[in-house]
PDB file of N, CA and C in Angstrom:
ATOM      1  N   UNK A   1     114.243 102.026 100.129  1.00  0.00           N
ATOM      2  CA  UNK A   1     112.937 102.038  99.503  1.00  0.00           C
ATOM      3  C   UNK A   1     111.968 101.196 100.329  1.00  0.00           C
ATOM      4  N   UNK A   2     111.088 101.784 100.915  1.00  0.00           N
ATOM      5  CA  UNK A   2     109.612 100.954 101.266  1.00  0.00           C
ATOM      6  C   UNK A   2     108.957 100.230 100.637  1.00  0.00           C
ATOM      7  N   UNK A   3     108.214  99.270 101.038  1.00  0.00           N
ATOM      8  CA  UNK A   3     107.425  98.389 100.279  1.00  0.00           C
ATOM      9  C   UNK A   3     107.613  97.190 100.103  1.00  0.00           C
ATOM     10  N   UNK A   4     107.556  96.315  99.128  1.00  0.00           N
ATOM     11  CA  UNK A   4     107.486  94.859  98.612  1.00  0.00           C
ATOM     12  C   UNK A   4     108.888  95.442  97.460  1.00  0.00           C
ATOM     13  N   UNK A   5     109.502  94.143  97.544  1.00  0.00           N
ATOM     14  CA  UNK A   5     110.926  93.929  96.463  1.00  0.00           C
ATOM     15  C   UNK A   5     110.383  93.820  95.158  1.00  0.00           C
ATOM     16  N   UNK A   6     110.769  94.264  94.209  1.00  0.00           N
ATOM     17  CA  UNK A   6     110.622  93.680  92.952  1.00  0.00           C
ATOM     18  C   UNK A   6     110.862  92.219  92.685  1.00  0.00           C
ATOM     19  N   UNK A   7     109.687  91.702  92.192  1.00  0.00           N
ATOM     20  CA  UNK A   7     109.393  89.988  91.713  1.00  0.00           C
ATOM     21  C   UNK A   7     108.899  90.135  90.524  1.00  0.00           C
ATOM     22  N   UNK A   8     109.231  88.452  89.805  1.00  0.00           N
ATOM     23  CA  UNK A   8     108.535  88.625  88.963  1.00  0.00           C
ATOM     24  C   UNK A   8     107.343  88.119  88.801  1.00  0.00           C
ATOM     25  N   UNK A   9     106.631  88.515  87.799  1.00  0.00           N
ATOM     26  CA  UNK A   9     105.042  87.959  87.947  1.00  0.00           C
ATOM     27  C   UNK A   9     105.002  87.506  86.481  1.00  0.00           C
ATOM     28  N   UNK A  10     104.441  85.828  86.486  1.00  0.00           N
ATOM     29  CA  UNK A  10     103.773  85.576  85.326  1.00  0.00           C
ATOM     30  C   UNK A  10     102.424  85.340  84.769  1.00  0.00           C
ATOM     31  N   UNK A  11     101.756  85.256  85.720  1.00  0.00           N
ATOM     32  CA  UNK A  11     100.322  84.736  85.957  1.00  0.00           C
ATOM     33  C   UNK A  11      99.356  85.676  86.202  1.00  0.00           C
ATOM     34  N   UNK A  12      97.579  85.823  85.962  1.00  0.00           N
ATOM     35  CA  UNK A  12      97.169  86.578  86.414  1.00  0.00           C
ATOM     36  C   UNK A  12      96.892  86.452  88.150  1.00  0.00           C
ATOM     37  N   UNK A  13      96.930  85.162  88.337  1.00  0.00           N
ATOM     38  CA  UNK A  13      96.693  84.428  89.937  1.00  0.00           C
ATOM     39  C   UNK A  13      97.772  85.362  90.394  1.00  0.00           C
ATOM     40  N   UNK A  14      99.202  85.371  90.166  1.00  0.00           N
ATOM     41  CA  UNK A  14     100.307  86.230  91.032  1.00  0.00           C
ATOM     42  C   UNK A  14     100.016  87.051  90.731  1.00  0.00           C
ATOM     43  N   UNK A  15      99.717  88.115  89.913  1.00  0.00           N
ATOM     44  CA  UNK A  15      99.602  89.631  89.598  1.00  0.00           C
ATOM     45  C   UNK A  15      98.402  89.550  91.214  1.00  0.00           C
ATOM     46  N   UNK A  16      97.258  88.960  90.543  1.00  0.00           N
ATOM     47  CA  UNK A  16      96.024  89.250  91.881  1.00  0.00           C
ATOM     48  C   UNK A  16      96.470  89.244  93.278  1.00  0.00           C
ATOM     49  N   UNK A  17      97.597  87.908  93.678  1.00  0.00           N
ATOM     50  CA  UNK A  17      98.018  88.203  94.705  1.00  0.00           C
ATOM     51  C   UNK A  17      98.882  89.199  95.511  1.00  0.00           C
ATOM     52  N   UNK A  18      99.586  89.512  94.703  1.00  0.00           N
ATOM     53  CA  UNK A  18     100.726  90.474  94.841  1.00  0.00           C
ATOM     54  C   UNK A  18      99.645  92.150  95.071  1.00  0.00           C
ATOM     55  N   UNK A  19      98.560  92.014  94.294  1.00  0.00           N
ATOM     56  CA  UNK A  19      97.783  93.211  94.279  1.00  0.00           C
ATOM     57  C   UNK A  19      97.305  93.458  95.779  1.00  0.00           C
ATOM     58  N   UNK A  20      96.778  92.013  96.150  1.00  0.00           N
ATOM     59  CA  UNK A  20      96.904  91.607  97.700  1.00  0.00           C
ATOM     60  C   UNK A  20      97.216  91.997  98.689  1.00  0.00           C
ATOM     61  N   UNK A  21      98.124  91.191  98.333  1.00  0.00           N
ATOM     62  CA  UNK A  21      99.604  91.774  99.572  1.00  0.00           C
ATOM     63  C   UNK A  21      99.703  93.485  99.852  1.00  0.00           C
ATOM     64  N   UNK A  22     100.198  94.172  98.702  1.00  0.00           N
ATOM     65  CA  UNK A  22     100.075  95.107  98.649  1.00  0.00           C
ATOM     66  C   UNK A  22      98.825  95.812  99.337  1.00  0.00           C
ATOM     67  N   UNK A  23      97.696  96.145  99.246  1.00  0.00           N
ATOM     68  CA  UNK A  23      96.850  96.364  99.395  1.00  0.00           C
ATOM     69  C   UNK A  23      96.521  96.360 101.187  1.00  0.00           C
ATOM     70  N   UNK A  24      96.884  95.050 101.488  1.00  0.00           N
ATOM     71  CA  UNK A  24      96.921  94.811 103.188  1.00  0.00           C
ATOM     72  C   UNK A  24      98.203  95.739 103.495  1.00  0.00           C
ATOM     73  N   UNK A  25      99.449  95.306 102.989  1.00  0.00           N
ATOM     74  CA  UNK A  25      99.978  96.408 103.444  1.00  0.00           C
ATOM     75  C   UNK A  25     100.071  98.088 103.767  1.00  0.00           C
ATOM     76  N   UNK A  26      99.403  98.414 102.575  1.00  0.00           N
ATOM     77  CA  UNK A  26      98.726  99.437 102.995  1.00  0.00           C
ATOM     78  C   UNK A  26      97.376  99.731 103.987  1.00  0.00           C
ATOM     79  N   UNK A  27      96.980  98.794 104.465  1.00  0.00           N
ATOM     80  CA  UNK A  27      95.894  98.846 105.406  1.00  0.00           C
ATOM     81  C   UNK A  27      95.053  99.217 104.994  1.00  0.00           C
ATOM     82  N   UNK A  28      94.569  98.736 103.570  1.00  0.00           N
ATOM     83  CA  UNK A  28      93.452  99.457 103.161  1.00  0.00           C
ATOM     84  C   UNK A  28      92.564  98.124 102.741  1.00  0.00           C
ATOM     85  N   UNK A  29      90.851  98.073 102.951  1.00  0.00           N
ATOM     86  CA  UNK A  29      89.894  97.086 102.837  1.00  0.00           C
ATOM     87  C   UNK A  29      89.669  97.285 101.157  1.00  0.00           C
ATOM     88  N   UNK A  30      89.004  95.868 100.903  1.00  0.00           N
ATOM     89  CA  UNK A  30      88.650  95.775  99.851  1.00  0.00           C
ATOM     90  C   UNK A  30      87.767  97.007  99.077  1.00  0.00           C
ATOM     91  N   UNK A  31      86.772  97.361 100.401  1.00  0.00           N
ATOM     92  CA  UNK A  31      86.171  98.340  99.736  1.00  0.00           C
ATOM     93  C   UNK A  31      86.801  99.923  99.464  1.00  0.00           C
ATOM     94  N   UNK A  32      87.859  99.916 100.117  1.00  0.00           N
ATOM     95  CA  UNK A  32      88.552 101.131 100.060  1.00  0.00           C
ATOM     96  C   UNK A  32      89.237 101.533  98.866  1.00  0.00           C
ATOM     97  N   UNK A  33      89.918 100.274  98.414  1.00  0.00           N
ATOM     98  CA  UNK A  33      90.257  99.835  97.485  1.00  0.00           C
ATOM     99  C   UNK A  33      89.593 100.389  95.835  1.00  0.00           C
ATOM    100  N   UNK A  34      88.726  99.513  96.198  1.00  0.00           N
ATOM    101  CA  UNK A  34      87.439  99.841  94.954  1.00  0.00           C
ATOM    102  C   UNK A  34      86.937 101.341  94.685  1.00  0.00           C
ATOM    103  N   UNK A  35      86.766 102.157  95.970  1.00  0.00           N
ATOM    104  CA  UNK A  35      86.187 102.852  96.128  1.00  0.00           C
ATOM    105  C   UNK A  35      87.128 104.119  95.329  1.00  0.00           C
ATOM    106  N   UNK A  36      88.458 103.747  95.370  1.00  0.00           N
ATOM    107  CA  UNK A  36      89.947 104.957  94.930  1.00  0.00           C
ATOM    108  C   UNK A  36      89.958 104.293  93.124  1.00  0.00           C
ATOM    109  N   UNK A  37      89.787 103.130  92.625  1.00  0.00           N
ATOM    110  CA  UNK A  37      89.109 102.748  91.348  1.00  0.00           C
ATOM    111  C   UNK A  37      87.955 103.142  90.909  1.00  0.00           C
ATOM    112  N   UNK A  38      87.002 103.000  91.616  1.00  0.00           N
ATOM    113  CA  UNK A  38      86.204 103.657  91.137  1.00  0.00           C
ATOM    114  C   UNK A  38      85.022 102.424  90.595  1.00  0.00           C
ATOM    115  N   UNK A  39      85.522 101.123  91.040  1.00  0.00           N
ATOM    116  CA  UNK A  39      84.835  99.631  91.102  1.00  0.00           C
ATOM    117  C   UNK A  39      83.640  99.169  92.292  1.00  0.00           C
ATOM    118  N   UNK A  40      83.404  98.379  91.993  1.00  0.00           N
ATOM    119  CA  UNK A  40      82.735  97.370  92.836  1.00  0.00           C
ATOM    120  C   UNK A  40      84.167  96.432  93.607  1.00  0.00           C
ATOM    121  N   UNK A  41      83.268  96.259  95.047  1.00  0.00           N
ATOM    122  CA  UNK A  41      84.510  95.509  95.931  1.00  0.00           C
ATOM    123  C   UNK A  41      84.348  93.859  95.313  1.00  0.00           C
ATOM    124  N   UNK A  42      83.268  93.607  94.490  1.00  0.00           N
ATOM    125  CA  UNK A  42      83.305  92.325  93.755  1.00  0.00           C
ATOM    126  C   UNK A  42      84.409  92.612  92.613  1.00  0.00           C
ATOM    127  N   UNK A  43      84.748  93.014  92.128  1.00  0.00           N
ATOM    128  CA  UNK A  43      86.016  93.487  90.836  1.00  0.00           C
ATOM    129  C   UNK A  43      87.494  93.612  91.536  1.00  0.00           C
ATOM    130  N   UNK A  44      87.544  93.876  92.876  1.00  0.00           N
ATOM    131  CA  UNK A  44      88.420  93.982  93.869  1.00  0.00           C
ATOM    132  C   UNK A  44      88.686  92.387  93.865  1.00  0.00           C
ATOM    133  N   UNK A  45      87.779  91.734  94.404  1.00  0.00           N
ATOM    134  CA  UNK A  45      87.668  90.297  94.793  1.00  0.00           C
ATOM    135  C   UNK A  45      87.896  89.347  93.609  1.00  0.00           C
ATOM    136  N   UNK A  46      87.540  89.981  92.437  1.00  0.00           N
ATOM    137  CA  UNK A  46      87.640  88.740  91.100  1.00  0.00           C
ATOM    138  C   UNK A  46      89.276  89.313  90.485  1.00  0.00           C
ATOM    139  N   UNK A  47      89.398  90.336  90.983  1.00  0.00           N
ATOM    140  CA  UNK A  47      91.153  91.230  90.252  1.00  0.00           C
ATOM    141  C   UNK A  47      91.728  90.239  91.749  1.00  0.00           C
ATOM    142  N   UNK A  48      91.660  89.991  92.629  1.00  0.00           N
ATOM    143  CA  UNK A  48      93.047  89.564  93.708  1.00  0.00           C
ATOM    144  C   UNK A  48      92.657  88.007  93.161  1.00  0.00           C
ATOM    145  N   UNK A  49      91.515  87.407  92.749  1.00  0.00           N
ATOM    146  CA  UNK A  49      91.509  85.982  92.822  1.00  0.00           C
ATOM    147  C   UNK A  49      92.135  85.524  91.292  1.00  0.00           C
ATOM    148  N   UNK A  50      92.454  86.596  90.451  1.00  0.00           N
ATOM    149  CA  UNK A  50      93.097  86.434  89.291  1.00  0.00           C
ATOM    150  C   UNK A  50      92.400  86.253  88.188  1.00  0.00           C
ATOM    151  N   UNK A  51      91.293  86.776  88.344  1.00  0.00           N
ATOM    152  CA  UNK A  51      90.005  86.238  87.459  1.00  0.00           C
ATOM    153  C   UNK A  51      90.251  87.705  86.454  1.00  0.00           C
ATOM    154  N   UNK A  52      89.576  87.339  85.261  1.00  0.00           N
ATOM    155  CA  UNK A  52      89.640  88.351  84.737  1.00  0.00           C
ATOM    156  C   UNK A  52      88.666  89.505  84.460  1.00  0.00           C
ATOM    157  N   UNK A  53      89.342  90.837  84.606  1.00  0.00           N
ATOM    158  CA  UNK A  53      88.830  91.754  84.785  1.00  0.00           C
ATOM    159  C   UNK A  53      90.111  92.995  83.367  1.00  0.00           C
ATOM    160  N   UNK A  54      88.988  93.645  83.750  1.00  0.00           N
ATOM    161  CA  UNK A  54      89.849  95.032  82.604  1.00  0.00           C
ATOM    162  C   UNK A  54      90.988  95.370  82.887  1.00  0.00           C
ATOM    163  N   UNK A  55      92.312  95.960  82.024  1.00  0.00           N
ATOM    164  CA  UNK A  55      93.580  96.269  82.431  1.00  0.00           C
ATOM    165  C   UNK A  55      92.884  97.907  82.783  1.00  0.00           C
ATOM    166  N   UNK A  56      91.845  98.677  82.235  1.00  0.00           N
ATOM    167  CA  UNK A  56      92.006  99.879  83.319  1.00  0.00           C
ATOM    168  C   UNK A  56      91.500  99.350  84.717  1.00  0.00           C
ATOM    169  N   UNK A  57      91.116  98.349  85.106  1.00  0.00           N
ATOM    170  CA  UNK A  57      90.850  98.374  86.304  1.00  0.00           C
ATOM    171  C   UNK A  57      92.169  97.722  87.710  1.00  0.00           C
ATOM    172  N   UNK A  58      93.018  97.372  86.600  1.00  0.00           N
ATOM    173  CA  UNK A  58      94.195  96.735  86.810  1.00  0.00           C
ATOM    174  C   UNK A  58      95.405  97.861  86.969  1.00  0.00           C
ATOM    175  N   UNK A  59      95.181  98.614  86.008  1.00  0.00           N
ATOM    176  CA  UNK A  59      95.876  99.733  86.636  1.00  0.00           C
ATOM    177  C   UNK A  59      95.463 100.690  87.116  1.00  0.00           C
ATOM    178  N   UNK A  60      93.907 101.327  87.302  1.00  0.00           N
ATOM    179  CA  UNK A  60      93.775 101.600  88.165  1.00  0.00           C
ATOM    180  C   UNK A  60      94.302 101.198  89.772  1.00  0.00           C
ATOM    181  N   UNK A  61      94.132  99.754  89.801  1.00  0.00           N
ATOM    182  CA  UNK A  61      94.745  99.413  91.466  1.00  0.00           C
ATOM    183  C   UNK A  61      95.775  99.727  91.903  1.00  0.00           C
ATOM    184  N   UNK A  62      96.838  99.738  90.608  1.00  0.00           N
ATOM    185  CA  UNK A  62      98.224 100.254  90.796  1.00  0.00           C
ATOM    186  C   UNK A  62      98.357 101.613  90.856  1.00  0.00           C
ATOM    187  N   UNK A  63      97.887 102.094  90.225  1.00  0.00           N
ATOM    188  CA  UNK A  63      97.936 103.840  90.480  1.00  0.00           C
ATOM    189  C   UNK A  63      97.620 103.961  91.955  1.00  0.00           C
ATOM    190  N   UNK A  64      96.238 102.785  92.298  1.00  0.00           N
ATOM    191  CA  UNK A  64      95.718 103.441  93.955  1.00  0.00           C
ATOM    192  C   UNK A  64      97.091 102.681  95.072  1.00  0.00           C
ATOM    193  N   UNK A  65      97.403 102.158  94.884  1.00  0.00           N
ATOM    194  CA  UNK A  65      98.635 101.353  95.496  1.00  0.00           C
ATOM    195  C   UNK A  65      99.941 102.231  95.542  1.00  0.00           C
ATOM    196  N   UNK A  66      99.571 102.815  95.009  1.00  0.00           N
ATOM    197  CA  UNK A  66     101.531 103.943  94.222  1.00  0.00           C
ATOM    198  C   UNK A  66     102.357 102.770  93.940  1.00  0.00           C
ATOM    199  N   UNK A  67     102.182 101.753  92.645  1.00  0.00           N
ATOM    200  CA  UNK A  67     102.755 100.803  92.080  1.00  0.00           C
ATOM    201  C   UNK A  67     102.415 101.436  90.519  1.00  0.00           C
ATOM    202  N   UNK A  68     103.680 100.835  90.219  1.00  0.00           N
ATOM    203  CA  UNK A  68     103.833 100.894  88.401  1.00  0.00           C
ATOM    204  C   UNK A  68     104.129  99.511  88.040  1.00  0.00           C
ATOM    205  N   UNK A  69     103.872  99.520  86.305  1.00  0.00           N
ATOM    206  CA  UNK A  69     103.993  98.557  85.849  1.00  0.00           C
ATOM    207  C   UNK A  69     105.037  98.218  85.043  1.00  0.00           C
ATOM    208  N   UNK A  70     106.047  97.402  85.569  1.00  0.00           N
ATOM    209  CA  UNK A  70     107.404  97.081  84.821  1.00  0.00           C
ATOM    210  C   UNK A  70     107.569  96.147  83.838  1.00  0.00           C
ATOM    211  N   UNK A  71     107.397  96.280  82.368  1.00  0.00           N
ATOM    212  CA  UNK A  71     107.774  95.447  81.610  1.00  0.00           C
ATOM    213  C   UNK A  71     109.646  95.048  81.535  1.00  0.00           C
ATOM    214  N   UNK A  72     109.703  93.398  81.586  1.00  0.00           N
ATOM    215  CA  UNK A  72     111.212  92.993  81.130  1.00  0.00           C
ATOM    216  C   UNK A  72     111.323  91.845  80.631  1.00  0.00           C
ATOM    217  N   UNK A  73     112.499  91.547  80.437  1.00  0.00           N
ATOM    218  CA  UNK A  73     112.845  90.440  79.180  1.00  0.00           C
ATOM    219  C   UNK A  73     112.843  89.248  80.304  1.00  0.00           C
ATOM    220  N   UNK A  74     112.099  88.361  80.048  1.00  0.00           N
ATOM    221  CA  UNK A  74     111.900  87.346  80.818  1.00  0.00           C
ATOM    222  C   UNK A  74     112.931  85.811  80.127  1.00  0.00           C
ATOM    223  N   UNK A  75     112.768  86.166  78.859  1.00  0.00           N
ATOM    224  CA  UNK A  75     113.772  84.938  78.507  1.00  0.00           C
ATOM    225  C   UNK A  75     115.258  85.069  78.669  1.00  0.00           C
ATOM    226  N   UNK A  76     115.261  83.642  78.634  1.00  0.00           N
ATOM    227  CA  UNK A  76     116.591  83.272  79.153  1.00  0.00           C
ATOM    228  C   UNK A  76     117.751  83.726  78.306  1.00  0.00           C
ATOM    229  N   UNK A  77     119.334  84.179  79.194  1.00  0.00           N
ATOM    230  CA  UNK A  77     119.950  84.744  78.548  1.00  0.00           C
ATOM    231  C   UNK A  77     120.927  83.401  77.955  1.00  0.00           C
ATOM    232  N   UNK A  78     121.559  83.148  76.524  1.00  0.00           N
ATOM    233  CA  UNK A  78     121.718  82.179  76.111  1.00  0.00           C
ATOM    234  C   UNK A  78     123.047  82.446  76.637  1.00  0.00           C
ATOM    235  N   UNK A  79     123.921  83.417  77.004  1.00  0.00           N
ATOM    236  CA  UNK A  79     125.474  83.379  77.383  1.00  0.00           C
ATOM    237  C   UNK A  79     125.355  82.674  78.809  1.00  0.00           C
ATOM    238  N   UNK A  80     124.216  82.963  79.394  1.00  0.00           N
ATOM    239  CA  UNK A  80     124.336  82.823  80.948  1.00  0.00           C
ATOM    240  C   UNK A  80     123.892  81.084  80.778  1.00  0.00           C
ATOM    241  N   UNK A  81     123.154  80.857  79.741  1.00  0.00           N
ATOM    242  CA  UNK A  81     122.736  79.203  79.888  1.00  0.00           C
ATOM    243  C   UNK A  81     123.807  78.626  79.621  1.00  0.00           C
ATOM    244  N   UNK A  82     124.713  79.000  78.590  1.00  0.00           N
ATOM    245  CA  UNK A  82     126.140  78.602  78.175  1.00  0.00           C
ATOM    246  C   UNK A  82     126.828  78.186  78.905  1.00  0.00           C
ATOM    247  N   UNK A  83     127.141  79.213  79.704  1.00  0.00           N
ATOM    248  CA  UNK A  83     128.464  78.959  80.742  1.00  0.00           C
ATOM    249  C   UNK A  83     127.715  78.061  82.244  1.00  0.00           C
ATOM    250  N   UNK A  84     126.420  77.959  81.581  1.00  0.00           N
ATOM    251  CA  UNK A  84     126.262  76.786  83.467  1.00  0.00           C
ATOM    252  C   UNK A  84     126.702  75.238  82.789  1.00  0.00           C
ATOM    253  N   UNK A  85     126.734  75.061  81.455  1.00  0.00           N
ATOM    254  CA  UNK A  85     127.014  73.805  80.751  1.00  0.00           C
ATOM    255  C   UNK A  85     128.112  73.788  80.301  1.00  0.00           C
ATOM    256  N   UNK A  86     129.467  74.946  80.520  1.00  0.00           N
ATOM    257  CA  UNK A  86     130.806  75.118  80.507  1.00  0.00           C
ATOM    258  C   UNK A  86     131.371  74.510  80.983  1.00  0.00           C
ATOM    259  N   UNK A  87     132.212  73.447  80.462  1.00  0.00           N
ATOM    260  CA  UNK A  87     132.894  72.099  81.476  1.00  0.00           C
ATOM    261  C   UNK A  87     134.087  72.409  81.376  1.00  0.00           C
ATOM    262  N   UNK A  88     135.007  73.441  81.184  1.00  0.00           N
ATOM    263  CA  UNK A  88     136.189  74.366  81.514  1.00  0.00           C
ATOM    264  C   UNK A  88     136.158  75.216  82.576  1.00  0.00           C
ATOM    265  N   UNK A  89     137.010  74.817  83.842  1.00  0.00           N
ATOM    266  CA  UNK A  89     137.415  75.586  84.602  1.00  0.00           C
ATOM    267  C   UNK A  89     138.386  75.956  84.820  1.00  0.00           C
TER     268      UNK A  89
END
């Protein structure tokens, strides 16, 4: 598979960056960007700096990126916290 690995993101600052990254990797300018959204390259610039902006404009970027959006269980698994405090070996 091409591209960037799956990470996780908690923040809007990492979502913006990661939108980033992406984005250079594809070799495409801010305004190019905007332009496949259907935005201003200022909405480009306030979506990568993590500022807030609309989720259609948020997924718009991902649609223009060929990225989807993966929801998952971020909390901790209590068997797996268990056994790191398991003093039986």
């Amino acid at each position: 598979m091409l591209g960037m690995p799956d990470i996780s993101i908690f923040t809007a600052s990492e979502l913006g960056q990661r939108l980033r990254a992406e984005r250079k990797a594809l070799g495409l300018t801010q305004q190019q960007l905007a332009t496949r959204v259907g935005v201003t390259r200022q909405t480009v610039i306030d979506m990568e700096h993590g500022n807030n902006v609309s989720l259609y404009v948020v997924m718009g970027a991902l649609a223009a990126l060929g990225k989807a959006l993966k929801v998952t269980d971020a909390r901790a698994n209590l068997d797996g916290v268990r056994a790191m405090f398991d003093e039986t070996e």
